[in-house]
N, C-alpha and C. Protein backbone atom coordinates (compact mmCIF):
# COMPACT_ATOMS: atom_id res chain seq x y z
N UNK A 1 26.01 54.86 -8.41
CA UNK A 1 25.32 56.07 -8.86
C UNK A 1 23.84 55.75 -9.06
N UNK A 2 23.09 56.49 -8.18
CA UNK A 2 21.52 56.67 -8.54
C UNK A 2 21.14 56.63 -10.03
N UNK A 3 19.91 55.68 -10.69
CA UNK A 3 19.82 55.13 -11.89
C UNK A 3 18.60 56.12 -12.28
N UNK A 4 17.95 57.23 -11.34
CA UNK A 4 17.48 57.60 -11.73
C UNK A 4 17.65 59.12 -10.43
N UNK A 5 17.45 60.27 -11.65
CA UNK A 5 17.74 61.53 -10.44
C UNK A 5 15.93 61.65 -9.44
N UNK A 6 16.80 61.75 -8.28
CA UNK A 6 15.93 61.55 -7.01
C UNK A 6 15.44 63.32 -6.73
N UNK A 7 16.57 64.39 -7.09
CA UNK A 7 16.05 65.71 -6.56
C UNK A 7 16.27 66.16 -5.09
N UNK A 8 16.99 65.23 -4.81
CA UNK A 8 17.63 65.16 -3.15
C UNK A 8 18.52 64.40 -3.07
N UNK A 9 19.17 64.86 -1.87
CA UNK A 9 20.48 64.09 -1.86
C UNK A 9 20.51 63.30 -0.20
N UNK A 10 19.26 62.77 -0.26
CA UNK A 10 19.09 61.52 0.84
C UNK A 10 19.68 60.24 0.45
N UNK A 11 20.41 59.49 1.18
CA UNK A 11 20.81 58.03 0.85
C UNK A 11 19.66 57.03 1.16
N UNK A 12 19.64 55.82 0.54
CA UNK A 12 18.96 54.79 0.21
C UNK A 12 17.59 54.91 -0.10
N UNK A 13 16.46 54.19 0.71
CA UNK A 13 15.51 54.43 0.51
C UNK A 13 14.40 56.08 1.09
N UNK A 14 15.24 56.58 2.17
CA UNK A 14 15.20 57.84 2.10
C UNK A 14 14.78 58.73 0.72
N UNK A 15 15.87 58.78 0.10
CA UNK A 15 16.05 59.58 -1.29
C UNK A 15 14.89 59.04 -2.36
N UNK A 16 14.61 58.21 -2.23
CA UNK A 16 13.14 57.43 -3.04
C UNK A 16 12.06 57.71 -2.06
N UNK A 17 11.67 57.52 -1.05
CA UNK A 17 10.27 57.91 -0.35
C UNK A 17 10.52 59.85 -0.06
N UNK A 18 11.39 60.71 -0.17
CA UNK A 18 11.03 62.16 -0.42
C UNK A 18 11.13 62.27 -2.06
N UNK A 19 11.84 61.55 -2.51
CA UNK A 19 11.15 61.55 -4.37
C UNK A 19 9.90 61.34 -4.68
N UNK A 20 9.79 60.22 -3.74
CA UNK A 20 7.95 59.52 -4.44
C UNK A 20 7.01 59.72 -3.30
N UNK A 21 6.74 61.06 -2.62
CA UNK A 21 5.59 60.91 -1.06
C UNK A 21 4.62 60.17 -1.54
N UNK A 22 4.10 59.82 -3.15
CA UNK A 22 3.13 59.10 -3.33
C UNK A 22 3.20 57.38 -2.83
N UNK A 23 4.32 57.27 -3.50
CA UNK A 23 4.69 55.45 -3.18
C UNK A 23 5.18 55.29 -1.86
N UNK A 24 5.60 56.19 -1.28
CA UNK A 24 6.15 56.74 0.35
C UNK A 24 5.20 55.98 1.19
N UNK A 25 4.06 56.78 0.70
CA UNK A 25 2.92 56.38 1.90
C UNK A 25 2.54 55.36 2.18
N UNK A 26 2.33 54.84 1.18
CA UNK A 26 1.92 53.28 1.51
C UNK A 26 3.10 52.26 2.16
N UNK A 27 4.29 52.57 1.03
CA UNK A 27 5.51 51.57 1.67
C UNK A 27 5.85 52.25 3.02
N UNK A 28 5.86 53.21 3.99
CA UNK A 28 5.97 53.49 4.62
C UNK A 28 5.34 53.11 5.89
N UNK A 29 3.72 52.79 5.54
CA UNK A 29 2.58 52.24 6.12
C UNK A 29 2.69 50.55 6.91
N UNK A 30 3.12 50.34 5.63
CA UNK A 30 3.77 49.06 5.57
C UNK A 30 4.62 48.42 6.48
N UNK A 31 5.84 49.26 6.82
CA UNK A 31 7.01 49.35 7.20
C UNK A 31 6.67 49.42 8.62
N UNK A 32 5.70 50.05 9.16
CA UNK A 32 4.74 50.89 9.85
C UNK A 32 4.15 49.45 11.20
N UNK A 33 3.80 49.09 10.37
CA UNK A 33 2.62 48.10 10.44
C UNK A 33 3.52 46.31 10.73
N UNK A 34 4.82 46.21 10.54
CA UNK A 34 5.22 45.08 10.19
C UNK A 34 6.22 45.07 11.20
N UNK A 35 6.97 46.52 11.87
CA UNK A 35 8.07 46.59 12.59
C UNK A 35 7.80 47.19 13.74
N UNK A 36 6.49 48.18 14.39
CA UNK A 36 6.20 48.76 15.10
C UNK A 36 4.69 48.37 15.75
N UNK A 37 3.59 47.85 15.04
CA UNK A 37 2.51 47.69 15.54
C UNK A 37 2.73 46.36 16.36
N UNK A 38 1.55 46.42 17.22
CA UNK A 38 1.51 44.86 18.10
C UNK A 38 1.91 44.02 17.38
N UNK A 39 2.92 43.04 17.37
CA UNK A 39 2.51 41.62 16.33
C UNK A 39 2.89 40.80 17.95
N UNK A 40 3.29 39.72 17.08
CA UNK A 40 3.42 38.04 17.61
C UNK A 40 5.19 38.28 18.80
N UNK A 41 6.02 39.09 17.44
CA UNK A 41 7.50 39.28 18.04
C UNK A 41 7.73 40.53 18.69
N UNK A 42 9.09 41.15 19.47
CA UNK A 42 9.26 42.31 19.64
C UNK A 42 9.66 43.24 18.71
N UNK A 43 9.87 44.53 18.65
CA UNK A 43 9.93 45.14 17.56
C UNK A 43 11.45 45.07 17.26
N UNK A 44 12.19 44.79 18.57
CA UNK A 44 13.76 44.54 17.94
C UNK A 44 13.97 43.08 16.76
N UNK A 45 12.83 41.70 18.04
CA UNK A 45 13.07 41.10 16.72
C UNK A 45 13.16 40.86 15.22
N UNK A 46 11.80 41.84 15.17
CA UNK A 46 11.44 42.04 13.79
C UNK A 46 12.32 42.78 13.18
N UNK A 47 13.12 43.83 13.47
CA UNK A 47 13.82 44.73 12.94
C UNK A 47 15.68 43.94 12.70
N UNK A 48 15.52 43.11 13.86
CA UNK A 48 16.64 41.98 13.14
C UNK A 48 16.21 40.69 12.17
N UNK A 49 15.05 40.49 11.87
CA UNK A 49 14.86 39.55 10.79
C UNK A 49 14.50 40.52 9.77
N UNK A 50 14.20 41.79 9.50
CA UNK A 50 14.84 42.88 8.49
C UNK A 50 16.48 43.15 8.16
N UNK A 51 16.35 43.35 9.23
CA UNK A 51 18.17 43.82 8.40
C UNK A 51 18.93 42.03 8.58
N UNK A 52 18.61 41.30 8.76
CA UNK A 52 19.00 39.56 8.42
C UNK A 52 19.00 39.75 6.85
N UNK A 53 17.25 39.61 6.78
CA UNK A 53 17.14 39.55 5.49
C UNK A 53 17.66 40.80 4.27
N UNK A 54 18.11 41.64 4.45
CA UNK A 54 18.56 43.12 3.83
C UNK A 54 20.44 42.44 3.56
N UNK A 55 20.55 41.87 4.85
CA UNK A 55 22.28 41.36 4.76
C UNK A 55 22.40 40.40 3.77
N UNK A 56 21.20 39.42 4.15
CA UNK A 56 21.45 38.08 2.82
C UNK A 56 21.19 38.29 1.36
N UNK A 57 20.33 39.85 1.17
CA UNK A 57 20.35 40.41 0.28
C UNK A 57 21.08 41.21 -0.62
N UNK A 58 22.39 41.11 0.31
CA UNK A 58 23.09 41.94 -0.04
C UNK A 58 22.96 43.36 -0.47
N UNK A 59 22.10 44.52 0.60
CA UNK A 59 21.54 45.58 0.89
C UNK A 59 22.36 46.05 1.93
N UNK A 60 23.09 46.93 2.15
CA UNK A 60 24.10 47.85 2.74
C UNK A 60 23.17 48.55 3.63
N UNK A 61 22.16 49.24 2.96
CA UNK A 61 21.64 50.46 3.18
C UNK A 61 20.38 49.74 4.39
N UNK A 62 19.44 49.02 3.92
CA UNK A 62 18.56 48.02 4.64
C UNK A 62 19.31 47.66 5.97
N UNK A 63 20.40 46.60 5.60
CA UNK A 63 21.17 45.85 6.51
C UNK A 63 21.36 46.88 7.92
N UNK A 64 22.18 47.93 7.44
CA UNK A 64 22.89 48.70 8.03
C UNK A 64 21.67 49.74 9.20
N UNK A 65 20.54 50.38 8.49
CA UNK A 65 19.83 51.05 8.62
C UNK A 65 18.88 50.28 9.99
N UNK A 66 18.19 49.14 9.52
CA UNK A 66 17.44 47.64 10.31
C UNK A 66 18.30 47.49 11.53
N UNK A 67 19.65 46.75 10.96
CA UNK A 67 20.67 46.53 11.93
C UNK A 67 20.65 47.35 12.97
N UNK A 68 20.96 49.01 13.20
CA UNK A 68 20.92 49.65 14.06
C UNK A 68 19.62 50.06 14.30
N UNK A 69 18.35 49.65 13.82
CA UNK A 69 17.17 50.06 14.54
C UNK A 69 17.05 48.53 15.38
N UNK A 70 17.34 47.11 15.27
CA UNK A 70 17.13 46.17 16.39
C UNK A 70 18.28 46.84 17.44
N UNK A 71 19.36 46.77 16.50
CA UNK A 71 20.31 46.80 18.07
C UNK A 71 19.96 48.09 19.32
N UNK A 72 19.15 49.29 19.02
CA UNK A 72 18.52 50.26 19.66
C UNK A 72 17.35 49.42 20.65
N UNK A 73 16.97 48.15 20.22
CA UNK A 73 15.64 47.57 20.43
C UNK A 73 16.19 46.17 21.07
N UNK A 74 17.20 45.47 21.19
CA UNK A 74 17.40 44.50 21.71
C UNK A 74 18.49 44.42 23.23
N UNK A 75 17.98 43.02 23.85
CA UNK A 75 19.17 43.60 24.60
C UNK A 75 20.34 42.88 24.08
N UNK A 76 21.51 43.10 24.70
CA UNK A 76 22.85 43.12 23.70
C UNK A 76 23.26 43.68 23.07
N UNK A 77 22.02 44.55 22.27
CA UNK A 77 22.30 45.60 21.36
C UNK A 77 23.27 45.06 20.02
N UNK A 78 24.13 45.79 19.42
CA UNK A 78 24.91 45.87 18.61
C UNK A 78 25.70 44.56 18.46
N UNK A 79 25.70 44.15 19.63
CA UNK A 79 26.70 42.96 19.36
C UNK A 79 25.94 41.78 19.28
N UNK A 80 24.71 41.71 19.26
CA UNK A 80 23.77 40.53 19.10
C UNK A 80 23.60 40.73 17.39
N UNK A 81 23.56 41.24 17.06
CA UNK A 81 23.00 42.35 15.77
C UNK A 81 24.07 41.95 15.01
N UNK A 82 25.57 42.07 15.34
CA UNK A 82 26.66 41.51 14.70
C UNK A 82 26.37 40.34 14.27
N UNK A 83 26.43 40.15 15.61
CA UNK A 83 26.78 37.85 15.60
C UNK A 83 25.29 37.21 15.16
N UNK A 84 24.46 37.77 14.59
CA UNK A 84 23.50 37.08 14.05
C UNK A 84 24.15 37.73 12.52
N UNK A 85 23.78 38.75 12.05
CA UNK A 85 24.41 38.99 10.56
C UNK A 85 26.20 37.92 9.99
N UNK A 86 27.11 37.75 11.28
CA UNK A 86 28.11 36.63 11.01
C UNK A 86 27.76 35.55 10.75
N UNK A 87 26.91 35.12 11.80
CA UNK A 87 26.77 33.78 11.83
C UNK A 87 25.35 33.20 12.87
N UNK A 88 24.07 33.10 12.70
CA UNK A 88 23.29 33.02 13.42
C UNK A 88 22.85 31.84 14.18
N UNK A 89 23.52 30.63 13.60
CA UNK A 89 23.77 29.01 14.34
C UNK A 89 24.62 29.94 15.55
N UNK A 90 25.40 30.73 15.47
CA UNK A 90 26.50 30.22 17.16
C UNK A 90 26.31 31.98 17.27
N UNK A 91 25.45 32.82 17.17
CA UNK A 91 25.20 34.33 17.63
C UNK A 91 24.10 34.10 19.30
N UNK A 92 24.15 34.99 20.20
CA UNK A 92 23.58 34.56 21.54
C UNK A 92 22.05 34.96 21.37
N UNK A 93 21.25 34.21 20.57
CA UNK A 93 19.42 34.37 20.49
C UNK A 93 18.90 33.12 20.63
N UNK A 94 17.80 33.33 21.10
CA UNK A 94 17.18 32.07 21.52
C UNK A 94 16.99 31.21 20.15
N UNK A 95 16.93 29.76 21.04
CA UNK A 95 16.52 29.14 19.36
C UNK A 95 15.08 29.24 19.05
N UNK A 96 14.19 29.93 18.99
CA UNK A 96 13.25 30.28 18.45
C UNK A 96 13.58 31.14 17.68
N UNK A 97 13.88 32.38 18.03
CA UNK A 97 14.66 33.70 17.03
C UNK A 97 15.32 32.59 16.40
N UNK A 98 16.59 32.01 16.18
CA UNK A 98 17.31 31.34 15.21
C UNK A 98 16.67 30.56 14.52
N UNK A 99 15.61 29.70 14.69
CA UNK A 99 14.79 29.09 14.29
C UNK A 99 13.81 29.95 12.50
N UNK A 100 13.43 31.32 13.47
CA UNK A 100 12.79 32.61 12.68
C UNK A 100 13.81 32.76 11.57
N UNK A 101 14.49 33.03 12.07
CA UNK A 101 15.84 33.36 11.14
C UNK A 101 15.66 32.67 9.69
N UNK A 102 15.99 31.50 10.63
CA UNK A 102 15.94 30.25 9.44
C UNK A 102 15.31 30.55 7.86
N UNK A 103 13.73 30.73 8.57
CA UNK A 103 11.98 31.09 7.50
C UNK A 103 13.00 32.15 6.87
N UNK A 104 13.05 33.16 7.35
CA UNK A 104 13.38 34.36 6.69
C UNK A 104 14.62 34.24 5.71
N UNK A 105 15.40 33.19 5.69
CA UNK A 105 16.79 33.15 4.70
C UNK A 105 15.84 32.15 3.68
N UNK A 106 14.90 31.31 4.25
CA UNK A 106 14.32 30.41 3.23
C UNK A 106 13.28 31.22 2.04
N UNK A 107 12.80 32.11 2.83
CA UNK A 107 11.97 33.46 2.15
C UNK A 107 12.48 33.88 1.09
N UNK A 108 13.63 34.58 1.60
CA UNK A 108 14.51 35.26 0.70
C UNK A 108 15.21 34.55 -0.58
N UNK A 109 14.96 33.66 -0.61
CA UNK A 109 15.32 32.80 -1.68
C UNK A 109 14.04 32.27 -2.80
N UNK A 110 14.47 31.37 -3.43
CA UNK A 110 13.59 31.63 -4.79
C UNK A 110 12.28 31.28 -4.11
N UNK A 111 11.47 32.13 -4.65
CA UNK A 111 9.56 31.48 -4.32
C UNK A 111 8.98 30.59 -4.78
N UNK A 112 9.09 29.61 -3.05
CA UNK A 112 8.68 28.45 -3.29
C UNK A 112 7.99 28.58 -1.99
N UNK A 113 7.35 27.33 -1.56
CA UNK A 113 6.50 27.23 -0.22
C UNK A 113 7.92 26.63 0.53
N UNK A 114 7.19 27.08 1.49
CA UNK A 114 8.65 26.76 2.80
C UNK A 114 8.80 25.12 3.19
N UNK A 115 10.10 24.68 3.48
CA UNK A 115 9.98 23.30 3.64
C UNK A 115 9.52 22.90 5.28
N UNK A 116 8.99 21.96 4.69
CA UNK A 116 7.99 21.36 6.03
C UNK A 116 9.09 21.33 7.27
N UNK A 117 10.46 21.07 7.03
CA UNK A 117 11.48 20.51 7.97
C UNK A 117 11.51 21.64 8.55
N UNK A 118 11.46 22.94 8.03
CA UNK A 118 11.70 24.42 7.86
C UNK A 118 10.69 24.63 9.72
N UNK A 119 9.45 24.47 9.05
CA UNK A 119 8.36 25.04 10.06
C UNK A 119 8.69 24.04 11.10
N UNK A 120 8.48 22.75 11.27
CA UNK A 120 8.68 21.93 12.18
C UNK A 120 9.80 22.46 12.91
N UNK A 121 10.70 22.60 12.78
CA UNK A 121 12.40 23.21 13.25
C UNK A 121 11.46 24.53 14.24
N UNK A 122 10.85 25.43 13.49
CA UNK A 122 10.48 26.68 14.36
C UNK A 122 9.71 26.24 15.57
N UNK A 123 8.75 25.10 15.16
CA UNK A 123 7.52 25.22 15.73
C UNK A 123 8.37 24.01 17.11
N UNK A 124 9.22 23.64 17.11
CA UNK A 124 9.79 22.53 17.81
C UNK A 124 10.84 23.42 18.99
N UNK A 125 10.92 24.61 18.31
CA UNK A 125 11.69 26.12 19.07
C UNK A 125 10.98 26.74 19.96
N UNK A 126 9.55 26.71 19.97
CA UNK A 126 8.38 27.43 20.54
C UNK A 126 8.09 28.59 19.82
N UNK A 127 8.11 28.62 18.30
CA UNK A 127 7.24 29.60 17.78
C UNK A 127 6.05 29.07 17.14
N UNK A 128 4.91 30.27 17.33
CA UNK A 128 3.30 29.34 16.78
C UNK A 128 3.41 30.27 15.68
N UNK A 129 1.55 29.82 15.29
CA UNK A 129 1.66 30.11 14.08
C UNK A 129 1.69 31.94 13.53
N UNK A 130 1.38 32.25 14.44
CA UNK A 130 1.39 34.03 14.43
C UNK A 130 3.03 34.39 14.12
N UNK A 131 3.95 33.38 14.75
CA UNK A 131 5.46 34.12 15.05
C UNK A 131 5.66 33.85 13.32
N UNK A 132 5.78 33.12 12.87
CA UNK A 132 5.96 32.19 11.51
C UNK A 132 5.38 33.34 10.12
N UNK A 133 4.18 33.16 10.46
CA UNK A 133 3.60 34.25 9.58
C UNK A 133 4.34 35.53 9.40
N UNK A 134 4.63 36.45 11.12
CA UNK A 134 5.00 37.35 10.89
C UNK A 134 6.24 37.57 10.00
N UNK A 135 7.05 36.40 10.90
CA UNK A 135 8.52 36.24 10.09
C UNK A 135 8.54 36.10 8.49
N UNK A 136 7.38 35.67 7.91
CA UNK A 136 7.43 35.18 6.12
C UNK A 136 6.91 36.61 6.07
N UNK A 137 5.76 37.03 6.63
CA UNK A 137 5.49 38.68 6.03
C UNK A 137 7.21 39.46 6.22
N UNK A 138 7.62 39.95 7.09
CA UNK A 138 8.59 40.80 6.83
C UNK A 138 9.83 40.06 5.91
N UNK A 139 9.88 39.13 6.12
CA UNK A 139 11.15 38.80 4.83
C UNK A 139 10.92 39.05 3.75
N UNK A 140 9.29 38.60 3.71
CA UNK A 140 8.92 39.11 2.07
C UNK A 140 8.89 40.54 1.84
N UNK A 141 8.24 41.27 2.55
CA UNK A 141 8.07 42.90 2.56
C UNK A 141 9.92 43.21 1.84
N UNK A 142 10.94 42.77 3.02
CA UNK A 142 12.12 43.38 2.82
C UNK A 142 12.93 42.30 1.91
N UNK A 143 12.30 41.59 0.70
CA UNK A 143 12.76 41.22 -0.12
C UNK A 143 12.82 42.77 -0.98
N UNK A 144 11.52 43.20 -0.72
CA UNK A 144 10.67 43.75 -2.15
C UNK A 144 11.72 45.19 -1.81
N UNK A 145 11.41 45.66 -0.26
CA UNK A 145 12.27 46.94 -0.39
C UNK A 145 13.59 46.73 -0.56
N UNK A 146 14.44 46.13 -0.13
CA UNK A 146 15.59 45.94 -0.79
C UNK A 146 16.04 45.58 -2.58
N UNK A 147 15.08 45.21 -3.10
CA UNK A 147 15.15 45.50 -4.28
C UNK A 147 14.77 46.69 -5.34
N UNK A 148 13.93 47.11 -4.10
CA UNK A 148 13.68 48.83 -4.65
C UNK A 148 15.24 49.93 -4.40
N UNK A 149 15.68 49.18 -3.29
CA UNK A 149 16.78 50.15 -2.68
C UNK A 149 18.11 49.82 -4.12
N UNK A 150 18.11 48.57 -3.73
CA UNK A 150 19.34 48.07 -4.86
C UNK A 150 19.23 48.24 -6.02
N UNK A 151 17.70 47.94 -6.76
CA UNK A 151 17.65 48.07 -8.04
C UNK A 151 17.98 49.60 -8.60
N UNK A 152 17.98 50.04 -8.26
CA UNK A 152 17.77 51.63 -7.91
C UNK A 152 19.50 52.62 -8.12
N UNK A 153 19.76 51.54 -7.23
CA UNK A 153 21.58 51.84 -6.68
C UNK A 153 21.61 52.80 -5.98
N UNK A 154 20.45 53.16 -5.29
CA UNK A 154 20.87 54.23 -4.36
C UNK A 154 21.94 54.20 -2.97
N UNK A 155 22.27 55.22 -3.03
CA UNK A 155 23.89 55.94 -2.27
C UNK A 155 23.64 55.28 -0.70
N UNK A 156 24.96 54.83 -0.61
CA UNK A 156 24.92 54.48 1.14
C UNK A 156 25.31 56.12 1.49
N UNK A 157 24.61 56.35 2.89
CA UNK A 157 25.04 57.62 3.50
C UNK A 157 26.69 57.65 3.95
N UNK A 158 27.25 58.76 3.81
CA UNK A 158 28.73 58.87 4.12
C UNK A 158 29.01 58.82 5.34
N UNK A 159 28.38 59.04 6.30
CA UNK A 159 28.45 58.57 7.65
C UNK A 159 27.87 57.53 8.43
N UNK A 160 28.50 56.47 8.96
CA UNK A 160 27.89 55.48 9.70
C UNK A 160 26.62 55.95 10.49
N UNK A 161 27.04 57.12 11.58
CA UNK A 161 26.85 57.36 12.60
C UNK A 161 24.82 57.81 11.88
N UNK A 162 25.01 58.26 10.76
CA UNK A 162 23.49 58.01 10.10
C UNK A 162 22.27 57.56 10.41
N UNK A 163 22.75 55.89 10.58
CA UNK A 163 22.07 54.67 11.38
C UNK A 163 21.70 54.67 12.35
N UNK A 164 22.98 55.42 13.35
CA UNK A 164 22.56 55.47 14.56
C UNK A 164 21.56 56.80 14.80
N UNK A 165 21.35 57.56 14.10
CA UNK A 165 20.42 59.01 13.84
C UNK A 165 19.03 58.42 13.47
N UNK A 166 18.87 57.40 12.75
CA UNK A 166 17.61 57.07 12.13
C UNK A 166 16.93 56.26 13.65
N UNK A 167 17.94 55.53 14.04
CA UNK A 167 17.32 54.41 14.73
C UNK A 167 16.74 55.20 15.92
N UNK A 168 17.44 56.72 16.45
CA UNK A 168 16.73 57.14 17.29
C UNK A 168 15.35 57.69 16.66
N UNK A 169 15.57 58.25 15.69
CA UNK A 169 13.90 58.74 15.00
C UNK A 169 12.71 57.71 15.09
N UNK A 170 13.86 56.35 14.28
CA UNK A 170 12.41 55.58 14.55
C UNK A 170 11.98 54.52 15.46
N UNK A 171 12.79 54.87 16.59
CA UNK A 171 12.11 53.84 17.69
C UNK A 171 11.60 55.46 18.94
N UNK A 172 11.71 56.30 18.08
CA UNK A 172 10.57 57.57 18.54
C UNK A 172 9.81 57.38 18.27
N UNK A 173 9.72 57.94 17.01
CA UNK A 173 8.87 58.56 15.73
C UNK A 173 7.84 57.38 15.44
N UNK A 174 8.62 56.53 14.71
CA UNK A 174 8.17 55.52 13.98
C UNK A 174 8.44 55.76 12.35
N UNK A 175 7.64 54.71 11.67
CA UNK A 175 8.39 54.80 9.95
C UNK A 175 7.43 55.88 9.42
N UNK A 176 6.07 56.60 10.05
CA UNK A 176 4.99 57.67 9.52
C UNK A 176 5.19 58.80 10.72
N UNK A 177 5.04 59.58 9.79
CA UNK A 177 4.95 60.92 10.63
C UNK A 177 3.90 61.01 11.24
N UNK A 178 3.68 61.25 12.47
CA UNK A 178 3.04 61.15 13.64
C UNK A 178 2.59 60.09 14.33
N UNK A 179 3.61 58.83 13.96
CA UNK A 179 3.29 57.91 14.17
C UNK A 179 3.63 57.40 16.35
C-alpha cells in the first residue's frame, strides 16, 4: 500500500512523477539523458544495466518496467533480458556488457570506490573509460529511483502486459514529453 496518497491510480514511479510534475521534471530529465541521449553504450544496454540494477534492488516495478524497455532495444530481446537478471556469468552478452554488469552490482552496494580488480576486469573486456562512467552513472541514478519507488511502496501495475505498453512509449516517445 502507497505510504503516501498519490491522487492517481498509476503504478510505481508513474503515480509519483503525475503526483509531483515538479520533481517529475528533473528526474525525468535525468532518466532522459542517461537511457536515450548519445552515450558510450546502446540504449538497450543501458536500459539492461537499469533494470539489472532495479532486480538486485529488489524493485519489481524498475526491474520489470527497464527489463521490457532493453528487451524492446536488444537483440534477443526478452530472453537476453531473462538470462542476465538469472544469472549474468552464463546469460548470452558479450563480456564487456558482463563485465558492465559487474560495476553496476558493485555500485549498488554500499558506497565505496569501486575495486581496482573491478575496472581492470571491464577495461581487459574492451570497455574505456566513457563505457565505465556511464555504467556507475546509471546504477547510481537507479539506486536513487528505486528507492524512491520502494521507499514509497508504490503498487506494481495489475497487468504485465503494462511493460510491454511503456516500452513502446518509450523507445518512441522517450522518458519527456516531446522528447
Amino acid at each position: 500500500m502507497v505510504h503516501i496518497d498519490l491522487h492517481n491510480d498509476q503504478p510505481g514511479i508513474r503515480g509519483l512523477m503525475t503526483h509531483r510534475p515538479d520533481t517529475a521534471a528533473p528526474l525525468s530529465l535525468l532518466a532522459e539523458t542517461l537511457l536515450r541521449s548519445p552515450l558510450s553504450l546502446s540504449r538497450g544496454e543501458r536500459e539492461l544495466i537499469a533494470a539489472y540494477t532495479s532486480h538486485l534492488n529488489t524493485t519489481p516495478f524498475c526491474s520489470g518496467s527497464h527489463g521490457a524497455f532493453a528487451a524492446a532495444q536488444l537483440e534477443g530481446g526478452r530472453e537476453v533480458v531473462d538470462a542476465v537478471l538469472a544469472d549474468p556469468d552464463s546469460a548470452p552478452i558479450t563480456p564487456r556488457l558482463r563485465a558492465l554488469l559487474r560495476i553496476a552490482a558493485e555500485i549498488r552496494g554500499p558506497v565505496r570506490s569501486l575495486e581496482p580488480a573491478t575496472v581492470a576486469a571491464a577495461r581487459a573486456a574492451g570497455a574505456d573509460d566513457a563505457q565505465i562512467h556511464d555504467t556507475v552513472l546509471i546504477a547510481a541514478a537507479f539506486c536513487m529511483y528505486n528507492r524512491y519507488v520502494t521507499g514509497l511502496d508504490t503498487e506494481l501495475p495489475e497487468d504485465a502486459e503494462y511493460f510491454e505498453q511503456g516500452a513502446k512509449r518509450i523507445t518512441s516517445e522517450g522518458y519527456v514529453s516531446g522528447s
